[in-house]
Protein backbone atom coordinates (compact mmCIF):
# COMPACT_ATOMS: atom_id res chain seq x y z
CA UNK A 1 78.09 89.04 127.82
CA UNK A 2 80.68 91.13 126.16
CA UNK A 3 78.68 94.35 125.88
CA UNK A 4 78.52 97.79 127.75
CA UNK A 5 74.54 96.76 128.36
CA UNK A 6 75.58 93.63 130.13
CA UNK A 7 78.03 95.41 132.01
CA UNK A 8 75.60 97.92 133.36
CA UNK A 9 72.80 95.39 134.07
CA UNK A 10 75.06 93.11 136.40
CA UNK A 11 76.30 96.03 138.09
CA UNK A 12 72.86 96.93 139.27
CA UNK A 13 71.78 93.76 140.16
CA UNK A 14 74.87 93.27 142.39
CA UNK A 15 73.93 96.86 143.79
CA UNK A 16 70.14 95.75 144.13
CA UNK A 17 70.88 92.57 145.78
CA UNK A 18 73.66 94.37 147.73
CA UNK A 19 70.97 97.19 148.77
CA UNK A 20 68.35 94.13 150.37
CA UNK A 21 71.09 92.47 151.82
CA UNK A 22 71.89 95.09 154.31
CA UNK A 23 72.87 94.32 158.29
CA UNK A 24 68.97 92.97 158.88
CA UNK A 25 69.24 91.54 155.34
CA UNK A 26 68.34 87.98 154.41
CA UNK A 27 71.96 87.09 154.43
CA UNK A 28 73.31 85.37 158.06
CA UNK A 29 76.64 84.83 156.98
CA UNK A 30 78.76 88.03 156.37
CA UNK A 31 81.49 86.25 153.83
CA UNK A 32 78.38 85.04 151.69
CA UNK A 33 77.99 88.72 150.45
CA UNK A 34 81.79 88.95 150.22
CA UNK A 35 82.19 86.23 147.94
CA UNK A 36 79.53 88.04 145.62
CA UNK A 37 81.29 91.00 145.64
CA UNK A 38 84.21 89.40 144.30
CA UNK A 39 82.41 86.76 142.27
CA UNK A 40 81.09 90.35 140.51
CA UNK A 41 84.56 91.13 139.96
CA UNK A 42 85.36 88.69 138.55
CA UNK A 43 82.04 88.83 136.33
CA UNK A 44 83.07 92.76 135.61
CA UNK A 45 86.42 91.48 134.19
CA UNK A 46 85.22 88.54 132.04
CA UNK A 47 83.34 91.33 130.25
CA UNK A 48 85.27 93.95 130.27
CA UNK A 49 88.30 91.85 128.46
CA UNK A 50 85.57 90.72 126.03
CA UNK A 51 84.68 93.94 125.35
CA UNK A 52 88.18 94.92 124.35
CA UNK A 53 89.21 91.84 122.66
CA UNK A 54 85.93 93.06 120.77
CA UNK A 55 87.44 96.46 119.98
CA UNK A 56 90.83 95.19 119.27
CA UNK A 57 89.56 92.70 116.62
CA UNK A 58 87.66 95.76 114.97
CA UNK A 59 91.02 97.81 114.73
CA UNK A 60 92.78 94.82 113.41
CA UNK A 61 90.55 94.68 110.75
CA UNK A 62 90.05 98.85 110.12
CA UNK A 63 94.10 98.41 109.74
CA UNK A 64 94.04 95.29 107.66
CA UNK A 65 91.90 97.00 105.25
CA UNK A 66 93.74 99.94 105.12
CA UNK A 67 96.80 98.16 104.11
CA UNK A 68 94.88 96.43 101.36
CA UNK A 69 93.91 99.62 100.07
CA UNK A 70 97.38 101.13 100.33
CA UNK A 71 99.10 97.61 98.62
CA UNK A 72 96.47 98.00 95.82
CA UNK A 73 97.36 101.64 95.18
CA UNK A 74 100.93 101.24 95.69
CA UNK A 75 101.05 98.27 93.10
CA UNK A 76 99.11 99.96 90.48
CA UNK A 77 101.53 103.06 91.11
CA UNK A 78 104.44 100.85 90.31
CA UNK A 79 102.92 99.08 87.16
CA UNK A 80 102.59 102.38 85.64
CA UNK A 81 105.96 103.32 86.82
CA UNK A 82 107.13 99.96 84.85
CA UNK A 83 105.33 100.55 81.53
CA UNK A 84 106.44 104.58 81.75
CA UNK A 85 110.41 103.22 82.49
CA UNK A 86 109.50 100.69 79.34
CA UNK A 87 108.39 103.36 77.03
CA UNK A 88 111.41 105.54 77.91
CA UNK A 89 114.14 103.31 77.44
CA UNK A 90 112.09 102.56 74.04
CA UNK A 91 112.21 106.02 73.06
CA UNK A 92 115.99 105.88 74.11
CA UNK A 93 116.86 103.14 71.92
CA UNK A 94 115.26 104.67 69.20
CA UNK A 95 116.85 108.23 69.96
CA UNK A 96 120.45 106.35 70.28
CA UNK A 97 119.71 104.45 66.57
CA UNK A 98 118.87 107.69 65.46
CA UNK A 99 121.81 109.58 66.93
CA UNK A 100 124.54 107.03 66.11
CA UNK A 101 123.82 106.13 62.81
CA UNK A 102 127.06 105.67 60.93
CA UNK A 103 126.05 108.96 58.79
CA UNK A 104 126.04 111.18 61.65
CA UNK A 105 129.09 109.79 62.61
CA UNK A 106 131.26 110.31 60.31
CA UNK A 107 130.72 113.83 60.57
C-alpha cells in the first residue's frame, strides 16, 4: 500500500467486483455495494496520502541536502575570507611600521 501499483490494482478489483455485481448480480442488498464503494474511497485515500507523505519526505530530504551542500560551501567561502582579511591587516601593519617609522617622520 502506498504505491501507484496498489492504487491501480484496487481500483480494478472494485471495478471487477462492481462489473459481476450488476442488477442480477450476487449481491441482494443494494447498500452492500454502496458501502464498498465508499469503503474503496476510503482505501483510494489511505494510499493516496501515503503516496504523498512518500513524495514529501523525498523533497525534504533533496532540500536538506542541498542546504548541506550550500552550508559547506558557504563556510569554506568564509574561512578563506578570514585568513585573506588576516593576511591583509598583516600586510597593513607591516605597511603602517614601515610608513611611520620615526625617520620618515621627521621629514
Amino acid at each position: 500500500m502506498g504505491s501507484w501499483p496498489f492504487v491501480f490494482v484496487f481500483i480494478a478489483i472494485m471495478g471487477i467486483w462492481a462489473g459481476f455485481n450488476g442488477d442480477t448480480g450476487f449481491d441482494p442488498y443494494p447498500f452492500i455495494l454502496l458501502n464498498l464503494f465508499l469503503s474503496m474511497l476510503a482505501g483510494m485515500q489511505g494510499a493516496i496520502l501515503l503516496i504523498s507523505a512518500k513524495r514529501a519526505d523525498a523533497i525534504s530530504s533533496e532540500v536538506a541536502v542541498h542546504t548541506l551542500d550550500n552550508t559547506n560551501q558557504l563556510r569554506q567561502l568564509i574561512e578563506a575570507n578570514t585568513a585573506l582579511t588576516e593576511t591583509v591587516a598583516g600586510l597593513s601593519r607591516e605597511i603602517h611600521k614601515h610608513v611611520c617609522t620615526p625617520e620618515h617622520t621627521a621629514r
